[in-house]
Protein backbone atom coordinates (compact mmCIF):
# COMPACT_ATOMS: atom_id res chain seq x y z
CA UNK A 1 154.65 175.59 21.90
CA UNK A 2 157.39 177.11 23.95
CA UNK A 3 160.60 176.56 23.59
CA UNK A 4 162.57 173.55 25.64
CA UNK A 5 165.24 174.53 27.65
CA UNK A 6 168.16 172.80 26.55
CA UNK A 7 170.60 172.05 29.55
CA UNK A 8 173.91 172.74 29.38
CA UNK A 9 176.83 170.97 31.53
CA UNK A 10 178.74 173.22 33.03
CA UNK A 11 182.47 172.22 33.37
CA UNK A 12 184.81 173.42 36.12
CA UNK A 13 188.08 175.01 34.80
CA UNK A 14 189.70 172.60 37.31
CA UNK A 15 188.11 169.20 35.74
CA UNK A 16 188.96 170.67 32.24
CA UNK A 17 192.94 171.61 33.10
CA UNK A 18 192.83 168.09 34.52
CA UNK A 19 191.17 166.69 31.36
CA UNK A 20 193.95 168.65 29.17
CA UNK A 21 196.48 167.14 31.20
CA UNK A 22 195.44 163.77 31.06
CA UNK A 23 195.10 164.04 27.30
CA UNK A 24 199.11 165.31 26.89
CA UNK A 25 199.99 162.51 29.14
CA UNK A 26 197.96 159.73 26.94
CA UNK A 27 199.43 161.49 23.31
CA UNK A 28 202.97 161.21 25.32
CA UNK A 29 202.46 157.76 26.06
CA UNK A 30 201.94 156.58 22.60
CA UNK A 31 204.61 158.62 21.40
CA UNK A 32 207.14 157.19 23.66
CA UNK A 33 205.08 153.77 23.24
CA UNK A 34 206.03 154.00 19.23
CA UNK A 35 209.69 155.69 19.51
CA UNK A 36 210.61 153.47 22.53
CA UNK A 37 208.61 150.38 24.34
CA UNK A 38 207.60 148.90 20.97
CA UNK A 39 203.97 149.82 22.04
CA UNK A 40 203.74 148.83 25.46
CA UNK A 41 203.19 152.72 26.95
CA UNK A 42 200.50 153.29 24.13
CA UNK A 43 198.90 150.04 25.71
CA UNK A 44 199.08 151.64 29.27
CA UNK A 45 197.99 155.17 27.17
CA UNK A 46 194.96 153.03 25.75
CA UNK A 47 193.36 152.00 28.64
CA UNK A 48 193.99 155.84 30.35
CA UNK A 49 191.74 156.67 26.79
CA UNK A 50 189.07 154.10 27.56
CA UNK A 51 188.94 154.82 31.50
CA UNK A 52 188.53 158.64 31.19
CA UNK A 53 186.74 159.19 28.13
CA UNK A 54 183.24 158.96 30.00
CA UNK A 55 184.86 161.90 32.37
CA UNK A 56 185.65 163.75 29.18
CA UNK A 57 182.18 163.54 27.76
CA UNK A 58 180.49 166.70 26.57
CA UNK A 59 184.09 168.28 26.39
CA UNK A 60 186.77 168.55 23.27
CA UNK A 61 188.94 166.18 25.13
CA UNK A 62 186.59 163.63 24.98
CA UNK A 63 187.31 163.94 20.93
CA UNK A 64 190.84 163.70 21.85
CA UNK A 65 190.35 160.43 23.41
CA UNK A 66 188.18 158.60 20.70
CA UNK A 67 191.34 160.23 18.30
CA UNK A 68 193.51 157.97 20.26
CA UNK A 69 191.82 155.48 20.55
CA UNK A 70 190.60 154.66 16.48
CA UNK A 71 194.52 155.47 15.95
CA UNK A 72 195.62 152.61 18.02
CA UNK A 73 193.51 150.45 16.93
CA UNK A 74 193.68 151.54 12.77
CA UNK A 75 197.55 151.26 13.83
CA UNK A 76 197.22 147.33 14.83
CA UNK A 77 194.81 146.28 12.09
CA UNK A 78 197.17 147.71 9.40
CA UNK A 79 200.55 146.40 11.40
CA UNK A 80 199.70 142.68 10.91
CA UNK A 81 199.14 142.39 7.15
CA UNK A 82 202.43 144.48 7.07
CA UNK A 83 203.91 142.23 9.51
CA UNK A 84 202.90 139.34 7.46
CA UNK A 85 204.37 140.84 4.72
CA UNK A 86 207.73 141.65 6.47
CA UNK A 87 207.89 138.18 7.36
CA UNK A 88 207.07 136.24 4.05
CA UNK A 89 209.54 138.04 2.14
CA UNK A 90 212.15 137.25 5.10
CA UNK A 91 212.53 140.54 6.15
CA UNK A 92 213.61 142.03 2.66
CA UNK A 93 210.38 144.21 2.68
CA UNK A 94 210.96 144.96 6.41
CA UNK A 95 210.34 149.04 5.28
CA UNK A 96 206.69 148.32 4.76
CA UNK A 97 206.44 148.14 9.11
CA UNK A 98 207.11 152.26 9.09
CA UNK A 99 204.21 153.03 7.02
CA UNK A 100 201.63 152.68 9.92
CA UNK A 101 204.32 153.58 12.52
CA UNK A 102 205.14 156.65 10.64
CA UNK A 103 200.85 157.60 10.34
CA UNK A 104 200.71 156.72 13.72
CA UNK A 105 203.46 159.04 14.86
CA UNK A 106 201.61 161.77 12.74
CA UNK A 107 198.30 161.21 14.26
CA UNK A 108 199.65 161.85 17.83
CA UNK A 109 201.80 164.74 16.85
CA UNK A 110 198.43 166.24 14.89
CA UNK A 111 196.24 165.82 18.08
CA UNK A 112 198.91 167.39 20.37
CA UNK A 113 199.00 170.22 18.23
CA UNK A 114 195.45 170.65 18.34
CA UNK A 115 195.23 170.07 21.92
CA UNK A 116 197.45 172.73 23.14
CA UNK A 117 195.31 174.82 20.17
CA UNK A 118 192.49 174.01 22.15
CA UNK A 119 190.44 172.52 18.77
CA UNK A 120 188.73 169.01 19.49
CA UNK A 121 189.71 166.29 17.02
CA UNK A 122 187.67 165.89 13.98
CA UNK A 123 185.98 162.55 14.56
């Protein structure tokens, strides 16, 4: 039986510089989203990661994006039962809030590093 050709995309170097840029722009939205817009910008940064993740397929960037995206949304599912718990005890236990912002802050930083590393993002 011979052997199947497997095919193989070929990238441009121009689609994948645009790719790289698109993922610094999307980690520097969520940072500044966290540090200064009380999320908003990683909102904006979210939808950049949906939108152009189907460009990025095949690529380490598109690894990048899915890392952005699972942290947002790990980010918000472990916000509200920290909210909750921030608000019960009347804002006594307010501390508890910088546990995921603090994860979340290290999960961008991480993926930047790797990024300008050139290493995809273990998914």
């Amino acid at each position: 039986m011979p052997d199947q050709p497997i095919a193989a995309t070929i990238v441009s170097s121009e689609r994948l510089d645009t790719l790289k840029k698109v993922c610094l722009m999307d980690y520097a939205l969520h940072i500044a989203g966290a540090l200064f817009s009380m999320g908003l910008l990683s909102v904006i940064a979210l939808i950049v990661n949906y939108v152009k993740r189907d460009d990025a397929r095949g690529t380490i960037y598109e690894s990048h994006m899915t890392w952005m995206i699972r942290t947002f949304w790990w980010t918000l599912v472990w916000l509200v039962p920290a909210g909750l718990v921030a608000l019960l005890t009347f804002g006594l236990l307010w501390f508890v809030l910088l546990v995921p912002g603090l994860w979340f802050l290290y999960r961008m930083i991480k993926g930047v590093l790797w990024l300008n590393d050139g290493r995809p993002m273990p998914v």
